[in-house]
PDB file of N, CA and C in Angstrom:
ATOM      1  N   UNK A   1      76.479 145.156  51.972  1.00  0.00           N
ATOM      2  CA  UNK A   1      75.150 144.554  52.030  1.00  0.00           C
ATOM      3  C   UNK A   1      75.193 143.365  52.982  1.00  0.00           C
ATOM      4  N   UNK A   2      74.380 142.838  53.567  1.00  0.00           N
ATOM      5  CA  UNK A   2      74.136 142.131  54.812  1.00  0.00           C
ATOM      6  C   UNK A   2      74.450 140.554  54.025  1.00  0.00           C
ATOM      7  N   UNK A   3      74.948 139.802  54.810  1.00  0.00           N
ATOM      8  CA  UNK A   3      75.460 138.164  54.417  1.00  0.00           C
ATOM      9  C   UNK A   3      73.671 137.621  54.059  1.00  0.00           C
ATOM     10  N   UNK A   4      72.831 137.987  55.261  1.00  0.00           N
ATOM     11  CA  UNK A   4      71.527 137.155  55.201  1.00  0.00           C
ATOM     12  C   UNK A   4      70.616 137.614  54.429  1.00  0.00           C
ATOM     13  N   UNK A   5      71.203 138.772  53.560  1.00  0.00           N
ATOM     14  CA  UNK A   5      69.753 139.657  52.368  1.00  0.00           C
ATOM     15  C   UNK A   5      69.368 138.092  51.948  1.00  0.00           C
ATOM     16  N   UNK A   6      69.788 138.023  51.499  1.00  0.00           N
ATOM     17  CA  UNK A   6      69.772 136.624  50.113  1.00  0.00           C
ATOM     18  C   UNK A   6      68.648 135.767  50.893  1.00  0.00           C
ATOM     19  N   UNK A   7      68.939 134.963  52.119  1.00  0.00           N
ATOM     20  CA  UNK A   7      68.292 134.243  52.656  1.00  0.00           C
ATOM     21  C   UNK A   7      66.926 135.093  53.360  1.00  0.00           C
ATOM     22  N   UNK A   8      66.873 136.624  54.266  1.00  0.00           N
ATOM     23  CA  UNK A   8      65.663 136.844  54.119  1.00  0.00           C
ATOM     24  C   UNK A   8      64.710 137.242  52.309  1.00  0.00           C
ATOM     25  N   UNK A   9      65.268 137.419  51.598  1.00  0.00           N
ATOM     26  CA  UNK A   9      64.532 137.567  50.399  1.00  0.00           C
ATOM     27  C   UNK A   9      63.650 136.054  49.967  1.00  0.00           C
ATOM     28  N   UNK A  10      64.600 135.351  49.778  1.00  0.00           N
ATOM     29  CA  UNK A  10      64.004 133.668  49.750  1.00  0.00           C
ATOM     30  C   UNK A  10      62.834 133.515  50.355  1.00  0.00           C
ATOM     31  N   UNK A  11      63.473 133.654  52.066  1.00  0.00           N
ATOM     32  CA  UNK A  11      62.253 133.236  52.718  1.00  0.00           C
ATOM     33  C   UNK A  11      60.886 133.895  52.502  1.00  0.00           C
ATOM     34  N   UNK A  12      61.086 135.179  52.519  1.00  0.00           N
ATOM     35  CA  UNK A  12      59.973 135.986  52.365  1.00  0.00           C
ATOM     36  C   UNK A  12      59.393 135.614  51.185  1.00  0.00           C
ATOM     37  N   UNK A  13      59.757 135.693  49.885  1.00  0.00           N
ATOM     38  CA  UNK A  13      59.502 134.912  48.457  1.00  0.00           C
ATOM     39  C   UNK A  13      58.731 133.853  49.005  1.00  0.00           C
ATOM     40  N   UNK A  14      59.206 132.570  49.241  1.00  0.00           N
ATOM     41  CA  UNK A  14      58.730 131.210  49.592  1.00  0.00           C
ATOM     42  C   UNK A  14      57.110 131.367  50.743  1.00  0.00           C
ATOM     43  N   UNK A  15      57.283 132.605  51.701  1.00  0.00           N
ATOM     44  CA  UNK A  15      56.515 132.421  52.331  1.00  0.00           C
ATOM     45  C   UNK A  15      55.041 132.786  51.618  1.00  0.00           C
ATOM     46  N   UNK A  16      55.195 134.040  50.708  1.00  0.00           N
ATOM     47  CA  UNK A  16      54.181 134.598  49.659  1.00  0.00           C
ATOM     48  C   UNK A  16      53.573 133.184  48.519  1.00  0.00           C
ATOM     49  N   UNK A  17      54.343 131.636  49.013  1.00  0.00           N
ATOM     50  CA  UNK A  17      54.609 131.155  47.422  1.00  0.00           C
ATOM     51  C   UNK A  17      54.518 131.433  46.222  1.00  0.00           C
ATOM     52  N   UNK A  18      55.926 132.267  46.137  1.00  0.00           N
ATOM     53  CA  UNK A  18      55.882 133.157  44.694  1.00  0.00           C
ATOM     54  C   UNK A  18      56.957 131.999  44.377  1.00  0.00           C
ATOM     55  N   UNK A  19      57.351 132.071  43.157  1.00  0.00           N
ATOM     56  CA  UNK A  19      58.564 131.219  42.250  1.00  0.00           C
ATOM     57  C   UNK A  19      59.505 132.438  42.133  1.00  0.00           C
ATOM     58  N   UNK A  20      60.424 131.965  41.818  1.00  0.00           N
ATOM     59  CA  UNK A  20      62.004 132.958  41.194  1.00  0.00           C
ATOM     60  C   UNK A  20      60.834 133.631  40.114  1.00  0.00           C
ATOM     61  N   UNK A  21      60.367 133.380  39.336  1.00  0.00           N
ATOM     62  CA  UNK A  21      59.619 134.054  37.882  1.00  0.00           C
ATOM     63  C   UNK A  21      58.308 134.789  38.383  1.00  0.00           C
ATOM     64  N   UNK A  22      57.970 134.768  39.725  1.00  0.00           N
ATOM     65  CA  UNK A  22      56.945 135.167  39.737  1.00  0.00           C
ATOM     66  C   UNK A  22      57.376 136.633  40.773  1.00  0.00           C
ATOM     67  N   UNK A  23      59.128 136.596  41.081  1.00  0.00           N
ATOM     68  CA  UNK A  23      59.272 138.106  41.866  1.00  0.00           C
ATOM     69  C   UNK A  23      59.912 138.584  40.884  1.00  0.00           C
ATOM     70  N   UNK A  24      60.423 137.923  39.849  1.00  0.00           N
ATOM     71  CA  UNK A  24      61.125 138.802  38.962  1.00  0.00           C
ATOM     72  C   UNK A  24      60.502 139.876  37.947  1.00  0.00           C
ATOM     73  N   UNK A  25      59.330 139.480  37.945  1.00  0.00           N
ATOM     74  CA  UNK A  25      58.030 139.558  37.153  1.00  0.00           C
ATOM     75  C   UNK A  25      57.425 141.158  37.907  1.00  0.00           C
ATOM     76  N   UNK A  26      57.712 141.142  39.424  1.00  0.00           N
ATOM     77  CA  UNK A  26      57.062 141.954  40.295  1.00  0.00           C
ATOM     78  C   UNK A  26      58.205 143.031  40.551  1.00  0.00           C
ATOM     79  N   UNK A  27      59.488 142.634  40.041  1.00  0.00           N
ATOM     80  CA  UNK A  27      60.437 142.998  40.003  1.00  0.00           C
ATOM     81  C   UNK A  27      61.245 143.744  38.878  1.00  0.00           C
ATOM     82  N   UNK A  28      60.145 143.689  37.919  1.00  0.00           N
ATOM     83  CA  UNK A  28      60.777 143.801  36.541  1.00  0.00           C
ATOM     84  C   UNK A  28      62.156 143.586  35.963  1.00  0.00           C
ATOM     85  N   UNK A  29      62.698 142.306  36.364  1.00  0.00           N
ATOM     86  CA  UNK A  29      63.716 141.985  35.972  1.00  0.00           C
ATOM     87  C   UNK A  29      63.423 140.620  35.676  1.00  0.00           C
ATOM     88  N   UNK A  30      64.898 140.096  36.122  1.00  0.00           N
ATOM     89  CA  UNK A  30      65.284 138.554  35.454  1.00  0.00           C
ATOM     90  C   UNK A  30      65.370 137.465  36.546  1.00  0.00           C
ATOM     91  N   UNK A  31      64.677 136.355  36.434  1.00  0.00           N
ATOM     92  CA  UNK A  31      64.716 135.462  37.285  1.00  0.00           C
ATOM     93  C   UNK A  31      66.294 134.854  37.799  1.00  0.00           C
ATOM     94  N   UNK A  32      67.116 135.061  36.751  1.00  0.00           N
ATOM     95  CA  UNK A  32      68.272 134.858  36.892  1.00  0.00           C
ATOM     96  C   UNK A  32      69.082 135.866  38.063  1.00  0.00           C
ATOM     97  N   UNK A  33      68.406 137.234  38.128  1.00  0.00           N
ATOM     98  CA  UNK A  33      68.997 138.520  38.407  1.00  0.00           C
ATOM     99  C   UNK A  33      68.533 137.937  39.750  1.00  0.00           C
ATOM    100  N   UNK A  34      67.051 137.914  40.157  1.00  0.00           N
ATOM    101  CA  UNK A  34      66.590 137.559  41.386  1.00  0.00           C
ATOM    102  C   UNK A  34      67.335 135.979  42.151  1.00  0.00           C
ATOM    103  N   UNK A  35      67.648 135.205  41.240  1.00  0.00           N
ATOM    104  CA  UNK A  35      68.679 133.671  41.940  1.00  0.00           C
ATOM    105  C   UNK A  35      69.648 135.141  42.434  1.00  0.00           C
ATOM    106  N   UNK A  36      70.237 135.445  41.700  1.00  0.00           N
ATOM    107  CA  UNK A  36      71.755 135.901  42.126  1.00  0.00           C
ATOM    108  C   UNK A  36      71.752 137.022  43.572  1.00  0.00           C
ATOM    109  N   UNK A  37      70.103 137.572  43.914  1.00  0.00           N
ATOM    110  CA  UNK A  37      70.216 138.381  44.456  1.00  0.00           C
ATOM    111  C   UNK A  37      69.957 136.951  46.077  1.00  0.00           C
ATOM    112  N   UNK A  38      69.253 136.060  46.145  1.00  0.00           N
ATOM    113  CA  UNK A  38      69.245 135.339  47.002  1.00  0.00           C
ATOM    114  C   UNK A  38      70.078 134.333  47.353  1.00  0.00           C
ATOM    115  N   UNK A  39      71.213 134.370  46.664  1.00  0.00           N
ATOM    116  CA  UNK A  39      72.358 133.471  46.476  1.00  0.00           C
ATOM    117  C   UNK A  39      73.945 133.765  46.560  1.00  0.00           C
ATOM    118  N   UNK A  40      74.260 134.995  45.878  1.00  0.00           N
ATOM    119  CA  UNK A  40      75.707 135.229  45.884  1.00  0.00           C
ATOM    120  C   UNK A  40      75.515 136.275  47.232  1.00  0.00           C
ATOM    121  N   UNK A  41      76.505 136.404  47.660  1.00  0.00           N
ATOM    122  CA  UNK A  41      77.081 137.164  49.001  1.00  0.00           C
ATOM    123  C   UNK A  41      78.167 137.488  48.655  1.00  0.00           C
ATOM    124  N   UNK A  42      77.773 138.990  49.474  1.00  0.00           N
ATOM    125  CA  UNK A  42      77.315 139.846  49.040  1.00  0.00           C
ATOM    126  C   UNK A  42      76.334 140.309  47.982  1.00  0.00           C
ATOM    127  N   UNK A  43      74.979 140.258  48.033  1.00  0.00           N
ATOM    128  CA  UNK A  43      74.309 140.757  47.298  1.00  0.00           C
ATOM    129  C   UNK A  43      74.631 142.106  47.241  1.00  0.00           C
ATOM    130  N   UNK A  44      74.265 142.766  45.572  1.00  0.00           N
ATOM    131  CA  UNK A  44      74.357 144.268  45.871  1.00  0.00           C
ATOM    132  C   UNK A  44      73.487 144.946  44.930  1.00  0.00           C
ATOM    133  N   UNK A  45      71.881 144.984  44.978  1.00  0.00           N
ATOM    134  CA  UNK A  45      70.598 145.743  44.864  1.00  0.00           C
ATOM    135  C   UNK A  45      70.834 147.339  44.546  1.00  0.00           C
ATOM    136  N   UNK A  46      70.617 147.759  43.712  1.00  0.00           N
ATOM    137  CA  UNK A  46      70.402 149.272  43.941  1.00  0.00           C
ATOM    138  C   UNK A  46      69.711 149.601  44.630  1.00  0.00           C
ATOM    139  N   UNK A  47      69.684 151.096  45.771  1.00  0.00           N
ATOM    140  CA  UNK A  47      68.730 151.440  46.412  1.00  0.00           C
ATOM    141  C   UNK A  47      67.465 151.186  46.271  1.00  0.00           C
ATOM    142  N   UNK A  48      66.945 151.782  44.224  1.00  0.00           N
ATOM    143  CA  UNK A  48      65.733 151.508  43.704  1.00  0.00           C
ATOM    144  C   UNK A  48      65.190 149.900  43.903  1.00  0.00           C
ATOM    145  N   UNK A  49      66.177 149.323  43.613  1.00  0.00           N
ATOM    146  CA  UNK A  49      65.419 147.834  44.141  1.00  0.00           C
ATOM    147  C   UNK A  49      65.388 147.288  45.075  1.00  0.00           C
ATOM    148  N   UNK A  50      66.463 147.864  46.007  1.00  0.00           N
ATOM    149  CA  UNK A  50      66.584 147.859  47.415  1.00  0.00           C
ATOM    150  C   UNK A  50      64.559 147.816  48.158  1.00  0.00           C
ATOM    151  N   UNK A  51      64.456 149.337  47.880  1.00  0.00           N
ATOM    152  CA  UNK A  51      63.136 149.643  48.443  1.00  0.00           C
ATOM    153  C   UNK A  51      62.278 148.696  47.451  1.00  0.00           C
ATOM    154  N   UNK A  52      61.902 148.457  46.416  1.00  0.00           N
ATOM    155  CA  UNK A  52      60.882 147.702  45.543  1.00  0.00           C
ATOM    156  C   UNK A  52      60.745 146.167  46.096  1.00  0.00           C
ATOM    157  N   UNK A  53      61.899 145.454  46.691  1.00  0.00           N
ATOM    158  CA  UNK A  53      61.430 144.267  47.493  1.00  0.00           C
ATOM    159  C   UNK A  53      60.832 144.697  48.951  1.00  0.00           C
ATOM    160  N   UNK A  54      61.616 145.838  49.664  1.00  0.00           N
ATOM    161  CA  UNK A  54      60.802 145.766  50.788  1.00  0.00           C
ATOM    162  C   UNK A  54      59.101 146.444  50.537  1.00  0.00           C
ATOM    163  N   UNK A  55      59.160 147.391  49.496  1.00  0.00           N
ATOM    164  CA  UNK A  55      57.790 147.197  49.330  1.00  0.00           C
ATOM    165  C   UNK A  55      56.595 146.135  48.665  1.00  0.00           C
ATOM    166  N   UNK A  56      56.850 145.477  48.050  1.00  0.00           N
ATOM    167  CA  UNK A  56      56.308 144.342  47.786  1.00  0.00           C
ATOM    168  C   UNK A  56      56.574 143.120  48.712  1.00  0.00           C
ATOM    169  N   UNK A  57      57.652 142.850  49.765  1.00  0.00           N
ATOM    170  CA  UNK A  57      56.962 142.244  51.130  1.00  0.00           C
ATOM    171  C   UNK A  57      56.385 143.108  51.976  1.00  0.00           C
ATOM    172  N   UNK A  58      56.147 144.064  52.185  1.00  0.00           N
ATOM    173  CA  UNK A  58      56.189 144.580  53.296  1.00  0.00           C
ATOM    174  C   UNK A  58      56.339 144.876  54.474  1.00  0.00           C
ATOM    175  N   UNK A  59      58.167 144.998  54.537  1.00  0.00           N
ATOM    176  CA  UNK A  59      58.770 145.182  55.393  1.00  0.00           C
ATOM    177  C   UNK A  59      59.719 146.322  55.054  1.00  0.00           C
ATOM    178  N   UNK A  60      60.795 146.665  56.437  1.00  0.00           N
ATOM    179  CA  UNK A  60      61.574 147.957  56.013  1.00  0.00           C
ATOM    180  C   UNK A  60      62.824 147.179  55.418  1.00  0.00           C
ATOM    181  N   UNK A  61      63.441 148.468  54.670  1.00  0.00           N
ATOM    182  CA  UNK A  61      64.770 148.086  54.255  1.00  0.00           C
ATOM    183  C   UNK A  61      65.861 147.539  54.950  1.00  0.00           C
ATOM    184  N   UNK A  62      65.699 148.244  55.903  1.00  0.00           N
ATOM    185  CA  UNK A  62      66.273 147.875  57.251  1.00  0.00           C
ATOM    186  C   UNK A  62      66.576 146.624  57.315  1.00  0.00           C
ATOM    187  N   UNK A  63      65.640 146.223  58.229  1.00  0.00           N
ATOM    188  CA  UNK A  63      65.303 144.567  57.767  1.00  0.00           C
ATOM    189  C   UNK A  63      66.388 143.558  56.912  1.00  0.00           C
ATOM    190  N   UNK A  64      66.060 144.094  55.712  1.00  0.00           N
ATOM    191  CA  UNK A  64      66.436 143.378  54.540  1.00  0.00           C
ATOM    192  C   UNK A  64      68.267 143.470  54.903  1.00  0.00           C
ATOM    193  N   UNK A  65      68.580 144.307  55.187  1.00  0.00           N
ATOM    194  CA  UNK A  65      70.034 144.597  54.907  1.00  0.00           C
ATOM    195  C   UNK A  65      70.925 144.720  56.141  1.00  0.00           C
ATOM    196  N   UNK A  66      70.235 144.568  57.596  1.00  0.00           N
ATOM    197  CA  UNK A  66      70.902 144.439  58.571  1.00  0.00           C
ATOM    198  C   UNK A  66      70.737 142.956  58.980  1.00  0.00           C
ATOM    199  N   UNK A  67      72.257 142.495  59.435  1.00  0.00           N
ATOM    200  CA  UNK A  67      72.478 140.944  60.143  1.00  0.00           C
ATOM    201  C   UNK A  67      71.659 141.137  60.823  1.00  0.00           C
ATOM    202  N   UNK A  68      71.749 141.903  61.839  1.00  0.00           N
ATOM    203  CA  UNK A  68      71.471 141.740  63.222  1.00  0.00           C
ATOM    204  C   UNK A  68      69.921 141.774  63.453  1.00  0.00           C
ATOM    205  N   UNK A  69      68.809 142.490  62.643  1.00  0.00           N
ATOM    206  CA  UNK A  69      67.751 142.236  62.698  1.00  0.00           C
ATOM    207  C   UNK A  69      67.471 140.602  62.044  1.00  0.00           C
ATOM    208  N   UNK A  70      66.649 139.938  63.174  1.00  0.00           N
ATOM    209  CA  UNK A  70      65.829 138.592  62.741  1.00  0.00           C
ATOM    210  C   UNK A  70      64.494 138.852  62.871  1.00  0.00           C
ATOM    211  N   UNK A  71      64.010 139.891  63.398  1.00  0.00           N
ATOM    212  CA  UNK A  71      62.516 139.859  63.040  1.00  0.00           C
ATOM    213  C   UNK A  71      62.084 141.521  63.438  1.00  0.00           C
ATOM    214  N   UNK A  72      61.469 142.085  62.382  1.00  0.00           N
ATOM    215  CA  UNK A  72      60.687 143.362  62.299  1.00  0.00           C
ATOM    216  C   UNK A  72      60.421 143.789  63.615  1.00  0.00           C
ATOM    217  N   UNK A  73      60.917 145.387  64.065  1.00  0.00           N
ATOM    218  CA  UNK A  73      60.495 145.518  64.951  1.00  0.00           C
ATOM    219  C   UNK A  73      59.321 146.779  65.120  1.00  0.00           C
ATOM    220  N   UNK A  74      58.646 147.193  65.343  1.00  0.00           N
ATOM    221  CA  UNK A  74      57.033 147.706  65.662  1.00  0.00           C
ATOM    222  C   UNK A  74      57.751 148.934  64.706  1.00  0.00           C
ATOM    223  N   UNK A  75      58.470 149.422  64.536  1.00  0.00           N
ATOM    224  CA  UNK A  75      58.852 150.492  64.187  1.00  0.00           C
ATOM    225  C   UNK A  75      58.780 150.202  62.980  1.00  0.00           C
ATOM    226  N   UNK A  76      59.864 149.492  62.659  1.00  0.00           N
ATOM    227  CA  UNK A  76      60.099 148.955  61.244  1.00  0.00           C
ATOM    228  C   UNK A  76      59.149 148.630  60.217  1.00  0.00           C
ATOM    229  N   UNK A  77      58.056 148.244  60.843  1.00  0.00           N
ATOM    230  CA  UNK A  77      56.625 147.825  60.714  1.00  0.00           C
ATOM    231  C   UNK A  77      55.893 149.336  60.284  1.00  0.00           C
ATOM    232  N   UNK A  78      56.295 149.871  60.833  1.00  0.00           N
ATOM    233  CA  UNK A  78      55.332 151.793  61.318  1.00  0.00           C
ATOM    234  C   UNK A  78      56.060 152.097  59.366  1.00  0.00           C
ATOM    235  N   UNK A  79      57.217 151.778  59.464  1.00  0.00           N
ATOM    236  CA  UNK A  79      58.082 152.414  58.570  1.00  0.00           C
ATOM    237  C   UNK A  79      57.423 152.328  57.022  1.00  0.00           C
ATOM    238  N   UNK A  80      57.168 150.782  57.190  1.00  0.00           N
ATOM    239  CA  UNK A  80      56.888 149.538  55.864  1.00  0.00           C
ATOM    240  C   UNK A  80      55.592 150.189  55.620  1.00  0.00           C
ATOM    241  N   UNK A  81      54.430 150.270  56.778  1.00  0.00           N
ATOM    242  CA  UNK A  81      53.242 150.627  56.827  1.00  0.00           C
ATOM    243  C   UNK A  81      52.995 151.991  55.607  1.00  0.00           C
ATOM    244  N   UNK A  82      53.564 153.206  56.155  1.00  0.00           N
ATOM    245  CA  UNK A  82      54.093 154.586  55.714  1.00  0.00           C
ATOM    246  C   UNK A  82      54.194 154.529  54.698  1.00  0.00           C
ATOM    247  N   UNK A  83      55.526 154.124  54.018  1.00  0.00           N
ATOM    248  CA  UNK A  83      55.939 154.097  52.756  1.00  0.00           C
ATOM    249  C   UNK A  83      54.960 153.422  51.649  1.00  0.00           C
ATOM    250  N   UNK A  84      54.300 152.239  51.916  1.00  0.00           N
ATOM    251  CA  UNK A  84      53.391 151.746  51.759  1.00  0.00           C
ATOM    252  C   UNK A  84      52.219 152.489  50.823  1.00  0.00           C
ATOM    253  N   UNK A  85      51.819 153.397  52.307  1.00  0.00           N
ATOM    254  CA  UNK A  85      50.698 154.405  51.747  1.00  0.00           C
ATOM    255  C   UNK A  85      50.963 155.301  51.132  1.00  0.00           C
ATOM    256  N   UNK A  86      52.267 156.136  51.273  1.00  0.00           N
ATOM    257  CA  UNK A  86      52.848 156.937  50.617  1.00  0.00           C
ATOM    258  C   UNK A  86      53.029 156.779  49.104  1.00  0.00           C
ATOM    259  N   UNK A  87      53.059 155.643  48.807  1.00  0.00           N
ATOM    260  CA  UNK A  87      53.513 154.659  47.500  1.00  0.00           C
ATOM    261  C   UNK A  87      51.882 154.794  46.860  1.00  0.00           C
ATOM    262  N   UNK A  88      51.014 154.683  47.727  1.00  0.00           N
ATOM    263  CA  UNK A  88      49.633 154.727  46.861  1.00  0.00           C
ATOM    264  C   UNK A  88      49.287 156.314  46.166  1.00  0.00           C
ATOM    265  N   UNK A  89      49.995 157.271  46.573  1.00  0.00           N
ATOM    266  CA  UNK A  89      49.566 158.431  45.696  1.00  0.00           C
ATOM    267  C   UNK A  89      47.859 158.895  46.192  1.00  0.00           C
ATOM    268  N   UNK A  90      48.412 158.478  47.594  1.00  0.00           N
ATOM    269  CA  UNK A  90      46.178 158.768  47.995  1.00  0.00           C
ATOM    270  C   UNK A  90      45.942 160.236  48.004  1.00  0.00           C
ATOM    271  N   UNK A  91      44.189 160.341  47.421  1.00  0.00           N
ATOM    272  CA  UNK A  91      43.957 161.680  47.468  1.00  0.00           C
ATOM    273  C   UNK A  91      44.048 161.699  49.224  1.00  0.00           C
ATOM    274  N   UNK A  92      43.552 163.436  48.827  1.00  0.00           N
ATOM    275  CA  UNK A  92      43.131 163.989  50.979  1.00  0.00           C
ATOM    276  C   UNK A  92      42.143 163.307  51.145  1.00  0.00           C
ATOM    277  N   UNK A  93      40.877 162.495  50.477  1.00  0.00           N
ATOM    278  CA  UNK A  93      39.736 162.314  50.734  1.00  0.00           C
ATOM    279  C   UNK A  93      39.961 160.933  51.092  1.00  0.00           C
ATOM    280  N   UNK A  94      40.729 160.064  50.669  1.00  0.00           N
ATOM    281  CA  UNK A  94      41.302 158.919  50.570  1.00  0.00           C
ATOM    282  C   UNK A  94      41.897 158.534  52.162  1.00  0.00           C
ATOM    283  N   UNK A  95      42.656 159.748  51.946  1.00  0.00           N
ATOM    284  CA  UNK A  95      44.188 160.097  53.698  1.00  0.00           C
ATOM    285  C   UNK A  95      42.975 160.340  54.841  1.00  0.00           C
ATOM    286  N   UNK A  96      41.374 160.889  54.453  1.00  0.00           N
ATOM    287  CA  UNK A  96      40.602 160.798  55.411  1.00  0.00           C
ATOM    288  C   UNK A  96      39.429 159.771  55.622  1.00  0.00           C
ATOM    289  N   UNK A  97      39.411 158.724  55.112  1.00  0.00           N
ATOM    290  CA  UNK A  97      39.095 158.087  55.347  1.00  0.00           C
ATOM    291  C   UNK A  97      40.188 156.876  56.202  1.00  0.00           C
ATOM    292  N   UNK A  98      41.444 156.968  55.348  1.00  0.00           N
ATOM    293  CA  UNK A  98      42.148 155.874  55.773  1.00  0.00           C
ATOM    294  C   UNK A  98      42.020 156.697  57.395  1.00  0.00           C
ATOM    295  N   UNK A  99      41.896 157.455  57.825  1.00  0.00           N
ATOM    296  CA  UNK A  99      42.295 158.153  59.358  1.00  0.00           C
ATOM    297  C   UNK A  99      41.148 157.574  59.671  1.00  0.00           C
ATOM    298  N   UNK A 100      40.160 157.744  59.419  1.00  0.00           N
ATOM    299  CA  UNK A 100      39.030 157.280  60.353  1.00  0.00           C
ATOM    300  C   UNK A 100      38.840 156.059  60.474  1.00  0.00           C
ATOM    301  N   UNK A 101      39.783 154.687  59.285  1.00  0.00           N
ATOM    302  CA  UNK A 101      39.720 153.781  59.860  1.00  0.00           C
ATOM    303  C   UNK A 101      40.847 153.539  61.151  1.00  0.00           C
ATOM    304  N   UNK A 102      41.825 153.982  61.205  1.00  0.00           N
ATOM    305  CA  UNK A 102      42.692 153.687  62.046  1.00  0.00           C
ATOM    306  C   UNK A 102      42.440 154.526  63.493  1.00  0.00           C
ATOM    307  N   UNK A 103      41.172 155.297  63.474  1.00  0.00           N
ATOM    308  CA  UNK A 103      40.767 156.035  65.029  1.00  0.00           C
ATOM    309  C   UNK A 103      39.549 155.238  65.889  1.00  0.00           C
ATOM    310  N   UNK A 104      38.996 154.336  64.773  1.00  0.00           N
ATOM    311  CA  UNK A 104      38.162 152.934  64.993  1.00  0.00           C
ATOM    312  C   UNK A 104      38.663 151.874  66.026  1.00  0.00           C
ATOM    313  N   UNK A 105      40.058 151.766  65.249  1.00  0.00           N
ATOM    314  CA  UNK A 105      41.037 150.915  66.207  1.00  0.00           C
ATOM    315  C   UNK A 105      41.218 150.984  67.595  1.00  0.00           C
ATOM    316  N   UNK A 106      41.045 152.863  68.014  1.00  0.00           N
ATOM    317  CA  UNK A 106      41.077 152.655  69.146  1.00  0.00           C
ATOM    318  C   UNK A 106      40.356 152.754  70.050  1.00  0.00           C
ATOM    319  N   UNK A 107      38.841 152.282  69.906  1.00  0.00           N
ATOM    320  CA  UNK A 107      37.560 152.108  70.136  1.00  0.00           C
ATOM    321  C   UNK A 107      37.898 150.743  70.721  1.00  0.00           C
TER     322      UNK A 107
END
């Protein structure tokens, strides 16, 4: 797991101003569990919670767990976006509307 999970989780946390109790909460765990995940290094997340922080910031996993990324790249973004909607369980009627807002865009 990446040295900087810990520190992008924080930041991202801090930037939402959520508290330790208020991702653990979103997290269904323990505020204690969430210190340890932004603090000890090696953090080590299960996949399942792996994806449950990047979906509740909305960003990719990626992200979260590679050094070498410092900031989202358009893709990563495409990725977060996706999963996102995928995560909503939308009807077809739903998947056609969301299309017609995003063919607006390129008006």
């Amino acid at each position: 797991m990446s040295d900087s999970f810990g520190k992008k989780v924080r930041k991202l946390r801090q930037d939402q101003s959520l508290t330790l109790e208020d991702l653990a909460e979103k997290l269904e765990t323990t505020k204690n569990y969430v210190w340890q995940l932004e603090n000890k290094s090696p953090a080590r997340p299960s996949g399942q919670l792996l994806l449950k922080i990047a979906d509740i910031f909305e960003v990719s996993p990626d992200f979260l767990i590679d050094d070498s990324i410092k900031e989202e790249s358009i893709n990563q973004r495409h990725e977060a976006l996706f999963r996102r909607i995928k995560n909503k369980n939308l009807s077809n009627e739903d998947i056609e509307k969301a299309l017609k807002i995003l063919d607006m865009l390129d008006d």
